[in-house]
N, C-alpha and C. Protein backbone atom coordinates (compact mmCIF):
# COMPACT_ATOMS: atom_id res chain seq x y z
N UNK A 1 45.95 -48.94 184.69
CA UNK A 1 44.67 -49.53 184.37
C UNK A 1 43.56 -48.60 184.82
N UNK A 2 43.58 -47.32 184.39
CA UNK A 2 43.21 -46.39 184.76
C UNK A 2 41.27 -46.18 184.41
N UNK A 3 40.08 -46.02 185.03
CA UNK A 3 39.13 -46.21 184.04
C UNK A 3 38.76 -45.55 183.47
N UNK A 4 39.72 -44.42 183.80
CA UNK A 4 39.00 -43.38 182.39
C UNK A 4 39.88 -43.14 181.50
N UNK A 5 40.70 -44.14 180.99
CA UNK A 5 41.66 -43.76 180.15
C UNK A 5 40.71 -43.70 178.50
N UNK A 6 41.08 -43.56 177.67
CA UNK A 6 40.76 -43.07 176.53
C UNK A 6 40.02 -44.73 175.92
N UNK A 7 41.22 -45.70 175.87
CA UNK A 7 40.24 -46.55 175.26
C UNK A 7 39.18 -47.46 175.72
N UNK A 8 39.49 -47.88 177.41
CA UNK A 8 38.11 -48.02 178.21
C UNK A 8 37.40 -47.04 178.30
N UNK A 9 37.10 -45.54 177.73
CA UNK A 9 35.49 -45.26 177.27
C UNK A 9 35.17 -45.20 176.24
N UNK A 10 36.37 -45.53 175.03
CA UNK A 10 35.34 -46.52 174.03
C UNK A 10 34.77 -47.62 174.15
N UNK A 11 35.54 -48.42 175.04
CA UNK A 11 34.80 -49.90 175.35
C UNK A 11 33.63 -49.49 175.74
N UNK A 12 33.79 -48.57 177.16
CA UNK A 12 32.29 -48.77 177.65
C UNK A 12 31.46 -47.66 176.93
N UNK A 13 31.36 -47.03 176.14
CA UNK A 13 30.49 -46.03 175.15
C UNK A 13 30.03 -47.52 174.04
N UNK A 14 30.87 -47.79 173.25
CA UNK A 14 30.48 -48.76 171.86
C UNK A 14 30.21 -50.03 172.63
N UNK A 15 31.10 -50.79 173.35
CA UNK A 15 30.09 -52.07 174.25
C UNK A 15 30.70 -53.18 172.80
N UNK A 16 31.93 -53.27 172.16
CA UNK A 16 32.15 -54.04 171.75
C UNK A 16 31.62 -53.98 170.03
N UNK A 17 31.80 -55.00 168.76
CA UNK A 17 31.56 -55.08 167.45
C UNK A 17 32.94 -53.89 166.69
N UNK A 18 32.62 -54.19 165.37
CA UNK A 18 33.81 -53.65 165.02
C UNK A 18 33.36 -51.58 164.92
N UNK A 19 32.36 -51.16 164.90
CA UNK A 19 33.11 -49.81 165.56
C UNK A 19 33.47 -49.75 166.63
N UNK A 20 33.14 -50.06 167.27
CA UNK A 20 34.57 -50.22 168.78
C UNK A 20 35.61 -50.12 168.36
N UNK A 21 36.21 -51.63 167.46
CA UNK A 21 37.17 -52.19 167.51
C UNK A 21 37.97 -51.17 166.35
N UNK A 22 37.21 -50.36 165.56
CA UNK A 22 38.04 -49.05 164.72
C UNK A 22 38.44 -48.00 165.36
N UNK A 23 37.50 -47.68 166.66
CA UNK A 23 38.09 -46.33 167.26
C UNK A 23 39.21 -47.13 167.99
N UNK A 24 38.49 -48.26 168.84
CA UNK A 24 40.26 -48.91 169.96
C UNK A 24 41.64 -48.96 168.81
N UNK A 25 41.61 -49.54 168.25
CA UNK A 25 42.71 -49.99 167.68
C UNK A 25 43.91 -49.09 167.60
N UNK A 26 43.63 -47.43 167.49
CA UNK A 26 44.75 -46.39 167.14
C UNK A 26 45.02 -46.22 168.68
N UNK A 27 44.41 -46.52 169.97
CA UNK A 27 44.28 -46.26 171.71
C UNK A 27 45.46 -47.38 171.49
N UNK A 28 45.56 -48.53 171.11
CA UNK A 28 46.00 -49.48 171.50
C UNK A 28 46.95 -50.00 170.82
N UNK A 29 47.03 -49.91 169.80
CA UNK A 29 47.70 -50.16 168.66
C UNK A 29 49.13 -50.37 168.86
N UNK A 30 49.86 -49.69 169.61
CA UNK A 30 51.36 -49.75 170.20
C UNK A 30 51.08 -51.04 171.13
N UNK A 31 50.12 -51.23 171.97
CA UNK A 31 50.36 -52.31 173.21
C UNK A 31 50.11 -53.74 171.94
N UNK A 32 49.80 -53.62 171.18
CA UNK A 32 49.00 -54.67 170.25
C UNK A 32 50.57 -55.22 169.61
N UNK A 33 51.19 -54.10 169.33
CA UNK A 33 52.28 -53.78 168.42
C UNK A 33 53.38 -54.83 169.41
N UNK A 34 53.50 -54.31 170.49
CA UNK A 34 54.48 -55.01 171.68
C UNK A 34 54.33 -56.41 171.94
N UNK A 35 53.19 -56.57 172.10
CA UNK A 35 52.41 -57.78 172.37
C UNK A 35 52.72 -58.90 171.23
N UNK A 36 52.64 -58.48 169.92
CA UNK A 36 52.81 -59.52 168.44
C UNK A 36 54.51 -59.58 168.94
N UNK A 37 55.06 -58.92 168.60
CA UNK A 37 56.76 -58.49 169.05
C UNK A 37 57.27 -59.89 170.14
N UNK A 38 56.45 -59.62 171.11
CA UNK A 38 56.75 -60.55 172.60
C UNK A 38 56.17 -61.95 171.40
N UNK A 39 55.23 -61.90 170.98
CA UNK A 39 55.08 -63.58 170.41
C UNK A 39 56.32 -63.86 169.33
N UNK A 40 56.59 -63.21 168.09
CA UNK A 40 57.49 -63.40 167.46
C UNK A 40 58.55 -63.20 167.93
N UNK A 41 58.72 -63.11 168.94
CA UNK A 41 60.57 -63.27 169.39
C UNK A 41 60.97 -62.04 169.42
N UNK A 42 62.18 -61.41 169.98
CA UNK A 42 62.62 -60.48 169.94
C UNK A 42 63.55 -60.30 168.59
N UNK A 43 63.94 -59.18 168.01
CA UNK A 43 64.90 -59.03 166.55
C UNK A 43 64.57 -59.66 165.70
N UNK A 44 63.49 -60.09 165.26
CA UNK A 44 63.08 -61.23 164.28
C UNK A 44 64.09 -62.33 163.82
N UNK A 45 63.80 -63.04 164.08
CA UNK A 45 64.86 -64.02 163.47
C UNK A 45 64.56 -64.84 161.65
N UNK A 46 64.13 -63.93 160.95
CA UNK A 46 64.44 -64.16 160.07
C UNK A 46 62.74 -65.18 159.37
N UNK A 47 62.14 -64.50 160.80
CA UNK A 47 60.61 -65.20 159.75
C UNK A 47 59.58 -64.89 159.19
N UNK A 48 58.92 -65.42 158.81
CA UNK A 48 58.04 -64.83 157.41
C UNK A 48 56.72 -64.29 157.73
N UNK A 49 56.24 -63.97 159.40
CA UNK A 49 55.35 -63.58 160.21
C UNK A 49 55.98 -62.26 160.80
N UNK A 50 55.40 -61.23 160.10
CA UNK A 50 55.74 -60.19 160.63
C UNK A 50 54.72 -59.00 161.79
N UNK A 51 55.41 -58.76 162.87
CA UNK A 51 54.65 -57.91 163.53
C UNK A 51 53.27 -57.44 163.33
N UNK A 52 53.68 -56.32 162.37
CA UNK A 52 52.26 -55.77 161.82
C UNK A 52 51.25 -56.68 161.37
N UNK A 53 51.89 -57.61 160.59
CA UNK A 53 51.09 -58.52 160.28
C UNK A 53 50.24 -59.29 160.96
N UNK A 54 50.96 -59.64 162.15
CA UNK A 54 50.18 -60.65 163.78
C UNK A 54 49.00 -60.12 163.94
N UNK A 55 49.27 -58.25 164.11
CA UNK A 55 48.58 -57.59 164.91
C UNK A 55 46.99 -57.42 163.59
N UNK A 56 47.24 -57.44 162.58
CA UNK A 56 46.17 -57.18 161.99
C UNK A 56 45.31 -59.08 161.74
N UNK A 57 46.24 -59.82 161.71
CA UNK A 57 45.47 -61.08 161.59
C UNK A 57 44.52 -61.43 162.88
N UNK A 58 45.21 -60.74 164.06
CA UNK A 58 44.38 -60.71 165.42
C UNK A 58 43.05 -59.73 165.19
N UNK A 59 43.11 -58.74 164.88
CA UNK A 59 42.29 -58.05 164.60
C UNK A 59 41.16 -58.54 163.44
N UNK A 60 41.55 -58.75 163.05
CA UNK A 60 40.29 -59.53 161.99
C UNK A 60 40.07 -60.74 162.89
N UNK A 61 40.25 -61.26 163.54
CA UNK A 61 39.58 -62.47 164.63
C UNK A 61 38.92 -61.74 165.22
N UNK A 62 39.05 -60.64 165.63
CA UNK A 62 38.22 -59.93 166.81
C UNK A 62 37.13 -59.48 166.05
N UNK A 63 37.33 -58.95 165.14
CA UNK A 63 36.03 -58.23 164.41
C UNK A 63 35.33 -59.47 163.76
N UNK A 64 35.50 -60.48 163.54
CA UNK A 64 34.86 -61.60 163.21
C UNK A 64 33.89 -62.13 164.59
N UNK A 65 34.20 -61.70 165.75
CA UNK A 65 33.55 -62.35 166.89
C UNK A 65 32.22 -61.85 167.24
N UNK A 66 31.40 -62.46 167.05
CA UNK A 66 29.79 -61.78 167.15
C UNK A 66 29.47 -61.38 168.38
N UNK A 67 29.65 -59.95 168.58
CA UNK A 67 28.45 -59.37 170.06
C UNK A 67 29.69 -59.54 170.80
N UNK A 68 31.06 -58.96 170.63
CA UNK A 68 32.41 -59.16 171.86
C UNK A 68 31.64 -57.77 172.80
N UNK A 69 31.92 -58.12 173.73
CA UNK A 69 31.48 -57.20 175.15
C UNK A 69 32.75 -57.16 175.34
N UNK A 70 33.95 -56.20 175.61
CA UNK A 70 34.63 -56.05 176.74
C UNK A 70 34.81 -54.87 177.66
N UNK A 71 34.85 -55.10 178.76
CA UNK A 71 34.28 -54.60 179.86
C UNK A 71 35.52 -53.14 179.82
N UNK A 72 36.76 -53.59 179.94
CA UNK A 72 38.22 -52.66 180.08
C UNK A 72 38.70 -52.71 179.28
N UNK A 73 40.27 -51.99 179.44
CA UNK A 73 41.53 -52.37 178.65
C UNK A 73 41.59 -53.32 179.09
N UNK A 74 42.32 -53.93 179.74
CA UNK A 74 42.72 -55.04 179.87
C UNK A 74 42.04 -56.20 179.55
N UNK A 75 40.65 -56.32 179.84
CA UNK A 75 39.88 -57.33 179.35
C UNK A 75 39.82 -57.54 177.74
N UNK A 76 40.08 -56.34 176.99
CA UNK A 76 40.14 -56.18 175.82
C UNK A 76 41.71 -57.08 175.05
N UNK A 77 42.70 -56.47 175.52
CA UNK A 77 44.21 -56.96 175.89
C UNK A 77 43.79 -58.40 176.11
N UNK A 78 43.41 -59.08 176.67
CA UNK A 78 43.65 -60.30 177.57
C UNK A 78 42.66 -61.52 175.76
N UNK A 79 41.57 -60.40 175.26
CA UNK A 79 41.38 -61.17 174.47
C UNK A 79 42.01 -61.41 173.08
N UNK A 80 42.50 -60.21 173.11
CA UNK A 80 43.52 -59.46 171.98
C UNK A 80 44.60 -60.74 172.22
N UNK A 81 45.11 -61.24 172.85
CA UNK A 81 46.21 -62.33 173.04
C UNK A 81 45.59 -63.58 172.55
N UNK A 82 44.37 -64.07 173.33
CA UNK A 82 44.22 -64.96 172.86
C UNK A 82 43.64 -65.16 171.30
N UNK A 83 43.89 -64.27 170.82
CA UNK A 83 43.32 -64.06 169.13
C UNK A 83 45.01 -64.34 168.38
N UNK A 84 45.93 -63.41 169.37
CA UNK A 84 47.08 -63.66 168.73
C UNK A 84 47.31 -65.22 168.67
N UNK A 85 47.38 -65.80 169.98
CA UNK A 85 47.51 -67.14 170.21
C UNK A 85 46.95 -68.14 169.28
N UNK A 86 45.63 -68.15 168.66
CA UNK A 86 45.16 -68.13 167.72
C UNK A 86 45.66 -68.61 166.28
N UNK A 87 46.22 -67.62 166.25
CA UNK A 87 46.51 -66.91 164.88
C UNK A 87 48.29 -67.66 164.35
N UNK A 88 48.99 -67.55 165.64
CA UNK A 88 49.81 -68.36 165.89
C UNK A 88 49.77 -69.82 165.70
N UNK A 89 48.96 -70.25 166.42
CA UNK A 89 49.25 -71.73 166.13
C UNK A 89 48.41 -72.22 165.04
N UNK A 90 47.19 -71.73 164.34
CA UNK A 90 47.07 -71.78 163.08
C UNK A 90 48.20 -71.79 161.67
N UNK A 91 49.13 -70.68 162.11
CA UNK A 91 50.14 -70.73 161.19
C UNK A 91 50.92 -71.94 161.03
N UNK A 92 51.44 -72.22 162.56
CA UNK A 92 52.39 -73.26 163.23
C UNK A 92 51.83 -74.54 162.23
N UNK A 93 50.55 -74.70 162.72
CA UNK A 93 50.02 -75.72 161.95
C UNK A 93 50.34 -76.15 160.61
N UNK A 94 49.60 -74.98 160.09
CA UNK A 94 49.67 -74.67 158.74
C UNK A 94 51.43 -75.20 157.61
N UNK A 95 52.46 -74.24 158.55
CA UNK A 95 53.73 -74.66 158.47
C UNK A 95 54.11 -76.43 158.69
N UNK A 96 53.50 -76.61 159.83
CA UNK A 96 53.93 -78.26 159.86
C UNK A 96 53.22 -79.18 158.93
N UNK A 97 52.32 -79.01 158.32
CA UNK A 97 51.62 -79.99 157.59
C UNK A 97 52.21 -79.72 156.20
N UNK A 98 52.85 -78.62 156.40
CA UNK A 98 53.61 -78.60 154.46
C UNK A 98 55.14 -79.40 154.90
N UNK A 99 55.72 -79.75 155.77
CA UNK A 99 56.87 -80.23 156.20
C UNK A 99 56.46 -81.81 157.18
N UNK A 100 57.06 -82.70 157.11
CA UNK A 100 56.60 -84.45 157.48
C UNK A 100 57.65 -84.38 158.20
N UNK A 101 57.82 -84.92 159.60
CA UNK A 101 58.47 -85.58 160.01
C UNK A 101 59.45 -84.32 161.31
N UNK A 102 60.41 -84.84 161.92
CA UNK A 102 60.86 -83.47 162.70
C UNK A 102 60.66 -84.29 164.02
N UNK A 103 61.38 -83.67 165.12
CA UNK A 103 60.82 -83.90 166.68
C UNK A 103 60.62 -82.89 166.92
N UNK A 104 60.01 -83.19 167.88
CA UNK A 104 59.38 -81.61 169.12
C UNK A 104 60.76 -81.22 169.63
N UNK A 105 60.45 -79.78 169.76
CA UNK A 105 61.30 -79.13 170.50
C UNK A 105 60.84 -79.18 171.93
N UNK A 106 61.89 -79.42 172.97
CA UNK A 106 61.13 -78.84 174.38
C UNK A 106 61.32 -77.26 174.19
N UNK A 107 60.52 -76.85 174.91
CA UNK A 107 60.28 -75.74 175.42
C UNK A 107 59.77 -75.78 176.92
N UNK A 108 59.85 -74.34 177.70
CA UNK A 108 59.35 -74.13 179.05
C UNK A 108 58.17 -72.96 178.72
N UNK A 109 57.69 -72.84 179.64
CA UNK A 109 56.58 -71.31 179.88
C UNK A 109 57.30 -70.05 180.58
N UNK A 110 58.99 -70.33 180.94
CA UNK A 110 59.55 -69.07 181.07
C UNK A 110 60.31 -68.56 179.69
N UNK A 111 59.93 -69.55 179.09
CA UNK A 111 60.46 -68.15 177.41
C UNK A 111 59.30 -67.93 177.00
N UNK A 112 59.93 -66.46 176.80
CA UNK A 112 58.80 -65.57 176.62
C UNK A 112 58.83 -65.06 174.92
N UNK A 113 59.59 -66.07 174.07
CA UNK A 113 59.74 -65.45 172.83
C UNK A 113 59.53 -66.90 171.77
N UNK A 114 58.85 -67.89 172.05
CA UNK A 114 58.47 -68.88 171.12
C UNK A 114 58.48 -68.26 169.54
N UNK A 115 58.81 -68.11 169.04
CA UNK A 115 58.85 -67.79 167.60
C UNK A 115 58.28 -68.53 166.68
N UNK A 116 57.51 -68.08 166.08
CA UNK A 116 56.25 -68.71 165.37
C UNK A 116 57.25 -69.54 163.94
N UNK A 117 58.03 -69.24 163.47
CA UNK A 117 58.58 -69.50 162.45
C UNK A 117 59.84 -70.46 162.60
N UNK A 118 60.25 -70.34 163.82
CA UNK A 118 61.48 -71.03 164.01
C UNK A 118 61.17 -72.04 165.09
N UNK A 119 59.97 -72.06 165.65
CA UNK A 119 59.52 -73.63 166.56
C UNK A 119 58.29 -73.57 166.39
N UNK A 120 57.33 -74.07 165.12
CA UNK A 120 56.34 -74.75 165.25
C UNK A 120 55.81 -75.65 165.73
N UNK A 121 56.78 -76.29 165.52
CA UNK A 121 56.19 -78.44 166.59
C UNK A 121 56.45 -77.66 168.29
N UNK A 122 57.05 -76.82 168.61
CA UNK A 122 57.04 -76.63 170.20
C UNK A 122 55.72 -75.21 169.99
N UNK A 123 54.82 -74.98 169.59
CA UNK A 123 54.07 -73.95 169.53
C UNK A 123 53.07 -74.89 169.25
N UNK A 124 52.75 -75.83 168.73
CA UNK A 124 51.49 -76.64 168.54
C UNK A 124 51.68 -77.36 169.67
N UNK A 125 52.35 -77.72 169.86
CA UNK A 125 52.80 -79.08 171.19
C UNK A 125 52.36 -77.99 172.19
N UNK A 126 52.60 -76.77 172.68
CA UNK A 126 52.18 -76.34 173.71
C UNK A 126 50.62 -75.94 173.83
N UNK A 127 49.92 -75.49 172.63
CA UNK A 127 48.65 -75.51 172.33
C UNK A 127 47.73 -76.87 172.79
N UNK A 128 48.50 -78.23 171.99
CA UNK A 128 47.62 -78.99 172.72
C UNK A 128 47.56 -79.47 174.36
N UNK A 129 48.74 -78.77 174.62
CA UNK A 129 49.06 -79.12 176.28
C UNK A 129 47.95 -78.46 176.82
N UNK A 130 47.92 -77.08 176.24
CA UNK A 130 47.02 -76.26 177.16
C UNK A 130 45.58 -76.63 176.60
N UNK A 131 45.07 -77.02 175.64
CA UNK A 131 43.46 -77.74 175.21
C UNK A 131 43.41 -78.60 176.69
N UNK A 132 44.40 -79.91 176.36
CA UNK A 132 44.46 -81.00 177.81
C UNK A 132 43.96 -80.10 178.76
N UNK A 133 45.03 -79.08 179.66
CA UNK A 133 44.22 -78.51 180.35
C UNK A 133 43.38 -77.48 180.81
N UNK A 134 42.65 -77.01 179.98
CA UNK A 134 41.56 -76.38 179.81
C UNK A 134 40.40 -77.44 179.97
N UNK A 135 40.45 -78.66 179.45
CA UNK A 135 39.55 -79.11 180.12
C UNK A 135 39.73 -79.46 181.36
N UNK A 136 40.75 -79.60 182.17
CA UNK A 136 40.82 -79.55 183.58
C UNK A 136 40.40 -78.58 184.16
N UNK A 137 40.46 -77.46 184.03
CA UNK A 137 40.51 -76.00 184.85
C UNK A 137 40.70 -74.64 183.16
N UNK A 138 39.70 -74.50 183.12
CA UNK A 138 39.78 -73.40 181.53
C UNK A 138 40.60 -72.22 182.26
N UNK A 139 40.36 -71.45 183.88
CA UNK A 139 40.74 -70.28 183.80
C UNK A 139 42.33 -70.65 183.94
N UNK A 140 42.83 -71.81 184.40
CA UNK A 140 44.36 -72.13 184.18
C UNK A 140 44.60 -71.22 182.49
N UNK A 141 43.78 -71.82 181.85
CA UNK A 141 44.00 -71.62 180.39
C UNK A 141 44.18 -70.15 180.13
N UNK A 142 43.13 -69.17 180.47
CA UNK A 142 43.44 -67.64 180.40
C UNK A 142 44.13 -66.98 181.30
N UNK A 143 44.72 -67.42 181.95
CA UNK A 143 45.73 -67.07 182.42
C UNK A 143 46.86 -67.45 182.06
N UNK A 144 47.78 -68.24 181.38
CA UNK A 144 48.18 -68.38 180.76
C UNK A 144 48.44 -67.93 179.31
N UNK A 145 47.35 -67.68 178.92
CA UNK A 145 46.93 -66.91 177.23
C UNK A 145 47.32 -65.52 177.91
N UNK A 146 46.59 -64.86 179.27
CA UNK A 146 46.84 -63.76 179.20
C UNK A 146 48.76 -63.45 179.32
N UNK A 147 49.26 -64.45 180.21
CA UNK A 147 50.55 -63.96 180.37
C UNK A 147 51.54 -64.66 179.72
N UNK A 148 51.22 -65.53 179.21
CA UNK A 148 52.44 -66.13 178.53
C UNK A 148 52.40 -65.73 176.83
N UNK A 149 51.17 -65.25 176.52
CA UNK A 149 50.89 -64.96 174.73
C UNK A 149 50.45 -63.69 174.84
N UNK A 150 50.04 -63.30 175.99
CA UNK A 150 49.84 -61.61 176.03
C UNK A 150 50.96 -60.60 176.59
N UNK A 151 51.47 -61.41 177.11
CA UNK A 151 52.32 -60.56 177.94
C UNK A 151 51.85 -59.16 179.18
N UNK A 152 50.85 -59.79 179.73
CA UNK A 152 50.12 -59.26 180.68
C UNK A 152 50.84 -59.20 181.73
N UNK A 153 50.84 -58.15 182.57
CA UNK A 153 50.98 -58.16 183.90
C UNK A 153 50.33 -58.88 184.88
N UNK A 154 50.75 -59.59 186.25
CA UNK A 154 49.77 -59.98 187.11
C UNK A 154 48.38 -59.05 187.58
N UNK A 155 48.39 -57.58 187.51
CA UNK A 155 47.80 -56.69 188.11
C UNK A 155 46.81 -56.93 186.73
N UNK A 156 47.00 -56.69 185.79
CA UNK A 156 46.20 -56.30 184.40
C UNK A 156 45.64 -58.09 184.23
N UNK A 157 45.71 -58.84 184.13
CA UNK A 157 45.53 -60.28 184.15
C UNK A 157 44.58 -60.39 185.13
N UNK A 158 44.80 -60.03 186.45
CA UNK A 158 43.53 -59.80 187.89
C UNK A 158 42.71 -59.06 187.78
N UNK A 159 42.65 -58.03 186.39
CA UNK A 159 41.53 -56.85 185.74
C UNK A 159 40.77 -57.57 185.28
N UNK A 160 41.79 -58.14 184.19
CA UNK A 160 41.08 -58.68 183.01
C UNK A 160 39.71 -60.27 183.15
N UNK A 161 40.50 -61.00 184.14
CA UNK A 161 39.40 -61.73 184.65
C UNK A 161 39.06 -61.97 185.94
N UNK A 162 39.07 -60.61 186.83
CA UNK A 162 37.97 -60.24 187.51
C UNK A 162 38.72 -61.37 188.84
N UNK A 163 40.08 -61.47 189.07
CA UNK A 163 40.77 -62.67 190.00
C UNK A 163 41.20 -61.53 191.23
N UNK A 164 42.37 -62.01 191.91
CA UNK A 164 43.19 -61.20 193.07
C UNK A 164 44.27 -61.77 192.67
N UNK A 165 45.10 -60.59 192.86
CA UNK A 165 46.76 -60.74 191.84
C UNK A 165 47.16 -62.07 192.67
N UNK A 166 46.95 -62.56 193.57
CA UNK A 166 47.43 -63.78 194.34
C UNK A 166 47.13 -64.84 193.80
N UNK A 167 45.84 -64.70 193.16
CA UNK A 167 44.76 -65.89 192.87
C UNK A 167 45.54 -66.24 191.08
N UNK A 168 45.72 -65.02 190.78
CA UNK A 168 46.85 -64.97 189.25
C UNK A 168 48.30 -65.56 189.75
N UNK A 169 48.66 -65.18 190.38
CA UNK A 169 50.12 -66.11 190.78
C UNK A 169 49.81 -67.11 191.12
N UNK A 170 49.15 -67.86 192.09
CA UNK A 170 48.96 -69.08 191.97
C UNK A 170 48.50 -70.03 190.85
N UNK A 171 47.36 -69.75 190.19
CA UNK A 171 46.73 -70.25 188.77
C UNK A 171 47.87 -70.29 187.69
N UNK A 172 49.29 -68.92 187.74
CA UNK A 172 50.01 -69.24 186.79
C UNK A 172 51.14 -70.20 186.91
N UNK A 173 51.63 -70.44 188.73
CA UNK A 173 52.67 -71.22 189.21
C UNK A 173 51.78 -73.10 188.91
N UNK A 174 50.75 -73.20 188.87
CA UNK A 174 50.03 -74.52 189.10
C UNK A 174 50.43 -74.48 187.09
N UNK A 175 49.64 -73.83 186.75
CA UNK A 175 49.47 -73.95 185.18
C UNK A 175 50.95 -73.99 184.76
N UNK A 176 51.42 -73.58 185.37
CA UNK A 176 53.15 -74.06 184.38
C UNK A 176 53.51 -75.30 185.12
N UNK A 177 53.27 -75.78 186.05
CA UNK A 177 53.41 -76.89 186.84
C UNK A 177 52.82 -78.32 185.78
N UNK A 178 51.82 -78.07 185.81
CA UNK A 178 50.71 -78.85 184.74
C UNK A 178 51.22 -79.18 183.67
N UNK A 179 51.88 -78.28 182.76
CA UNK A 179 51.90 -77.55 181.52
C UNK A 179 53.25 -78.53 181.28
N UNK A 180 54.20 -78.07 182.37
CA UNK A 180 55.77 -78.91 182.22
C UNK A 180 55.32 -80.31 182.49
N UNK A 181 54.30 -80.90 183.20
CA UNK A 181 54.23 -82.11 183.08
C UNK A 181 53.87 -82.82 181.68
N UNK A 182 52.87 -81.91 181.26
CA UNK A 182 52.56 -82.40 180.32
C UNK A 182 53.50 -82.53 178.36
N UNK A 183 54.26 -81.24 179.08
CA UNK A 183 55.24 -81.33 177.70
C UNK A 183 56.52 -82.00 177.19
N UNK A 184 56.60 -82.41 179.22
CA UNK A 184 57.77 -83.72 179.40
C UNK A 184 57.41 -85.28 178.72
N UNK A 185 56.14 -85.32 178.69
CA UNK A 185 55.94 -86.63 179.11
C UNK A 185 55.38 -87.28 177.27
């Protein structure tokens, strides 16, 4: 998380809008690449949301966002997820309302490969868990977006919103605490 790496001094030269977001994208483009990968599951299983595809539907969220400031990489990353996240359960949606009926899948917050195509009702069901609590505590919420849909590190997650990697382990041990209550019940 270096600050003079190449694409934090585009951030801090452009200060955000989409020329920023044309020079970042080739800086980043592999972590973007990994990141869609970690949401669609590992080996694809056979669904109709493909990688490249994630990463550019995220990207057009970002360049749609009026006046984005981000400060780092990582802060950049951390929003880059929650665009994926986004983009994700829009689909999820999208998928369940052409299909009636179904139960929820459980799911936990230690899989790290929800697959957009093969558990929608457990990808919306976890979306509204985390709305619930976001209005309790929102930074529960980005922290979570950053590590469970970004696949952030604790160190890069404590960049990205400005916490102490302690203050990120705790916020993420409470928020999955929360999270399982709420997806049990």
């Amino acid at each position: 998380m270096d600050a003079s790496t190449p694409s934090t001094d585009v951030l801090t030269e452009l200060r955000g809008g989409r020329e920023s977001l044309d020079r970042l994208l080739p800086l980043v483009y592999q972590e973007l690449r990994a990141m869609a990968h970690r949401h669609l599951g590992a080996g694809g299983r056979g669904g109709t949301l493909q990688t490249t595809a994630l990463v550019h539907e995220a990207y057009l969220k970002l360049v749609d966002q009026s006046r984005a400031e981000w400060s780092d990489r990582a802060h950049f990353l951390a929003v880059a997820s929650i665009a994926m996240r986004h983009v994700l359960v829009d689909r999820a949606r999208a998928r369940l309302s052409l299909k009636r009926g179904g139960e929820f899948r459980r799911i936990t917050l230690d899989e790290q490969d929800i697959a957009v195509d093969d558990q929608p009702e457990a990808l919306v069901q976890l979306d509204e868990a985390m709305q619930r609590l976001g209005e309790v505590d929102p930074r529960l919420v980005r922290v979570v977006e950053c590590r469970f849909f970004g696949g952030l590190t604790e160190d890069e997650i404590a960049t990205a919103l400005g916490l102490t990697v302690r203050t990120v382990q705790r916020d993420w041990a409470k928020a999955r605490m929360m999270l399982r209550r709420a997806l049990e019940s």
